[in-house]
Protein backbone atom coordinates (compact mmCIF):
# COMPACT_ATOMS: atom_id res chain seq x y z
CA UNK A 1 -9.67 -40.12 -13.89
CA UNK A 2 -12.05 -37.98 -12.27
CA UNK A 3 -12.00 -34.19 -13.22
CA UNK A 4 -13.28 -31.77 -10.94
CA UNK A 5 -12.94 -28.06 -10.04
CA UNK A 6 -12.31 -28.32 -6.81
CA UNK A 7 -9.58 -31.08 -7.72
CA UNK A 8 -7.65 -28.69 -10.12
CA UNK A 9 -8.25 -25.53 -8.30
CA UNK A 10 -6.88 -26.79 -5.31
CA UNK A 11 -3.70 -28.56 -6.50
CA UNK A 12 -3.17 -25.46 -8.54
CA UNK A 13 -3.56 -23.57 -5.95
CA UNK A 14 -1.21 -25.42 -3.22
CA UNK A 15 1.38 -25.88 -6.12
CA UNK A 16 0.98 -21.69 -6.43
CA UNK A 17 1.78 -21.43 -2.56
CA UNK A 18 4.67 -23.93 -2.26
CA UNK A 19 6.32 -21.93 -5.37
CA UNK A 20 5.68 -18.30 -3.75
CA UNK A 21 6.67 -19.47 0.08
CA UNK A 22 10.17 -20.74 -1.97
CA UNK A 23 10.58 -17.53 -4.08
CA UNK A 24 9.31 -14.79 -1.05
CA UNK A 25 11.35 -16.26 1.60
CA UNK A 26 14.29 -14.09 0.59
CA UNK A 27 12.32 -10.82 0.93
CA UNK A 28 10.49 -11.96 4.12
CA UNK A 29 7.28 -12.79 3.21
CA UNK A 30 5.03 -15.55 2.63
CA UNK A 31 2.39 -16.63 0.22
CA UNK A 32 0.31 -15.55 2.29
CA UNK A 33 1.62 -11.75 2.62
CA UNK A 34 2.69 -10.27 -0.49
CA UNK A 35 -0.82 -9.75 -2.03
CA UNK A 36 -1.25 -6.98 0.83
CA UNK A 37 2.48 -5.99 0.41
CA UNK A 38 1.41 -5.33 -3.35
CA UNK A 39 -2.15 -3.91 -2.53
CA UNK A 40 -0.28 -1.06 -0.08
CA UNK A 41 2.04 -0.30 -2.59
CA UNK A 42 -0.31 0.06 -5.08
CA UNK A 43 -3.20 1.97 -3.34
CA UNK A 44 -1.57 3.89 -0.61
CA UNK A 45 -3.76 4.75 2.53
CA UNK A 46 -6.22 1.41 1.64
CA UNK A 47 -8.20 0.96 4.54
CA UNK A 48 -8.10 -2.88 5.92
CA UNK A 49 -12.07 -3.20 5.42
CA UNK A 50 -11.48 -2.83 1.35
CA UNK A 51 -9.36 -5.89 1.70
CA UNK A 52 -11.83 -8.29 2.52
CA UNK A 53 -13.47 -6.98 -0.91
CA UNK A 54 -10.51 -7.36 -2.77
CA UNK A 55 -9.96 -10.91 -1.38
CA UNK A 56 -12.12 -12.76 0.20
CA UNK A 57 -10.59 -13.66 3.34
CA UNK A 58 -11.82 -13.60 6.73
CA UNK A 59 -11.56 -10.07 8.55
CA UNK A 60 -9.38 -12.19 11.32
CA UNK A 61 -7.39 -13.41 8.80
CA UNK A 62 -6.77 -9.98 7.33
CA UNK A 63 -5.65 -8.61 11.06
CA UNK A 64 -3.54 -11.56 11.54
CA UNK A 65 -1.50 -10.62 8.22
CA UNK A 66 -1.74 -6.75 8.15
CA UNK A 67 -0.31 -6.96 11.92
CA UNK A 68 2.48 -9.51 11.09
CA UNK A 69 3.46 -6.83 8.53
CA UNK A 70 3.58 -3.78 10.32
CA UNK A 71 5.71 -6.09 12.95
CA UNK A 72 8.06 -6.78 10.28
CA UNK A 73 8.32 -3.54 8.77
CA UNK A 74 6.47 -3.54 5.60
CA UNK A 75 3.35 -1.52 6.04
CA UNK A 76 2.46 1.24 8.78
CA UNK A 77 -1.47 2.47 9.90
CA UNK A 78 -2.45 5.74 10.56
CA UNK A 79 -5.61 6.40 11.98
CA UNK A 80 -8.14 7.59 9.05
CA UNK A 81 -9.30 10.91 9.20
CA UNK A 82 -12.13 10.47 7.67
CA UNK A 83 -13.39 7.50 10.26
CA UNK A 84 -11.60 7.14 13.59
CA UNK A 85 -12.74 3.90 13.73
CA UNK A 86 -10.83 2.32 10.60
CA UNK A 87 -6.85 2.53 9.53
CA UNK A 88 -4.98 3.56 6.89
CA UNK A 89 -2.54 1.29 5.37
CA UNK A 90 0.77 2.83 3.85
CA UNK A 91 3.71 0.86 2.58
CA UNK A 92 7.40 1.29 4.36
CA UNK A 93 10.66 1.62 2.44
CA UNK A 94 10.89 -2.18 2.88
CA UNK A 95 7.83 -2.55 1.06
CA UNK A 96 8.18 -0.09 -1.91
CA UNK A 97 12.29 -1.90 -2.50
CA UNK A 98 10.12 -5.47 -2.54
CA UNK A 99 7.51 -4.48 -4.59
CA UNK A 100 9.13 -5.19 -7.83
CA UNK A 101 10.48 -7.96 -7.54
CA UNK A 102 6.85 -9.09 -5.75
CA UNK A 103 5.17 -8.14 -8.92
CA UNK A 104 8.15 -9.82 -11.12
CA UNK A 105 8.27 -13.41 -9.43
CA UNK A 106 4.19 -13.30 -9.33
CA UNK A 107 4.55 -12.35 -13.47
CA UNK A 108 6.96 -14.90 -14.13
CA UNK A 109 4.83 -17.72 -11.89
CA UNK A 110 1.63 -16.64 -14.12
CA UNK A 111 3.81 -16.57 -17.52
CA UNK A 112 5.14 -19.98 -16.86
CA UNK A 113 1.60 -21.50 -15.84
CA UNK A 114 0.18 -20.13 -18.70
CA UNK A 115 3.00 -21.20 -20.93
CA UNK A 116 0.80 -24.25 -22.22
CA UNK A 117 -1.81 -22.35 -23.31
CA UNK A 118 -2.03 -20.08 -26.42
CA UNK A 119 -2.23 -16.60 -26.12
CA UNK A 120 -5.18 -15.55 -27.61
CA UNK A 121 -6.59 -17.59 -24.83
CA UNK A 122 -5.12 -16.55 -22.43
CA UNK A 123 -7.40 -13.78 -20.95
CA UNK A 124 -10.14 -16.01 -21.62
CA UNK A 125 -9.07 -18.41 -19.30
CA UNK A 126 -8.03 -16.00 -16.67
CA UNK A 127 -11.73 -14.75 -17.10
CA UNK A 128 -13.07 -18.15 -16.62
CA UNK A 129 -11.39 -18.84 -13.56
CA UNK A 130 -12.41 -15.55 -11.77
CA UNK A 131 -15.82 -16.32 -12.69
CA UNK A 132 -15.42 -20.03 -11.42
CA UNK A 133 -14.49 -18.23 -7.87
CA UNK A 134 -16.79 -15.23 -8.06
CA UNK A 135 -19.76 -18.18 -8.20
CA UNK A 136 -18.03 -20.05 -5.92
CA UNK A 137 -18.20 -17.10 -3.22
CA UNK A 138 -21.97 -16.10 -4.54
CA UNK A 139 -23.17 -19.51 -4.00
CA UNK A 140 -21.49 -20.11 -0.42
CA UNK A 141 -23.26 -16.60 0.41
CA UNK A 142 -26.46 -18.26 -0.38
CA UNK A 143 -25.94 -21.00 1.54
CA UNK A 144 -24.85 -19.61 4.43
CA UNK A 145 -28.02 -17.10 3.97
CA UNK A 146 -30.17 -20.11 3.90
CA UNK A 147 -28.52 -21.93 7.57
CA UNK A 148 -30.85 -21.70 10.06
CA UNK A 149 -29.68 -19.26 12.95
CA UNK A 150 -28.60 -20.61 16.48
């Protein structure tokens, strides 16, 4: 059988999504929501460029998500007084009572994928894959760095 990193990554990954859309549905959210639900808990008054830092996504993707949220309650923005031209993020009631049990079913998902594994390898494997995906992102840069311009 073939092994590849895109293979694993990806089926890992959908697997990941599928489990969180099942386990978030009762606070709301979606798989692809709670990582700014946590993020605006955790750093108050983040400003939605840092995400893109902290992720990876596209910026549209980021306004598509951060505006569901505020729609649904979990986040509000307040202009930044520091740059009228960004927002600050700040989590709701709604999203401080999800937060831990965000954090919890995200621990327990992590614990039981790593259950296989032994724990003094553990980290090393969680370092591995976030330097599989930091080169992944550094060598799409390049490439798209190297495209010729319309």
């Amino acid at each position: 059988m073939e092994q590849t990193i895109a293979k694993w990554l990806s089926v890992g990954f959908r697997y990941t999504a599928m489990h969180l859309d099942r386990a978030l549905a009762p606070l709301g959210l979606g798989s692809s929501q709670y990582k700014y639900v946590m993020r605006v808990c955790e750093y108050p008054g983040i400003t939605q460029d840092q995400f893109f830092a902290l992720f990876f996504v596209n910026p549209s993707n980021i306004t598509r998500a951060l505006v569901a949220l505020e729609k649904e309650g979990f986040l509000m923005r307040q202009q930044n007084t520091k740059d009228r031209r960004t927002y600050q993020l700040f989590p709701t009631d709604r999203a401080r009572e999800a937060y831990p049990r965000i954090k919890a079913i995200c621990t327990d998902w992590q614990d039981r994928l790593l259950a296989g594994i032994p724990a003094e390898s553990r980290d090393l494997v969680l370092q591995a894959l976030e330097s599989i995906a930091l080169r992944a992102v550094e060598e799409n840069d390049k490439e798209a760095a190297d495209e010729p311009q319309p």
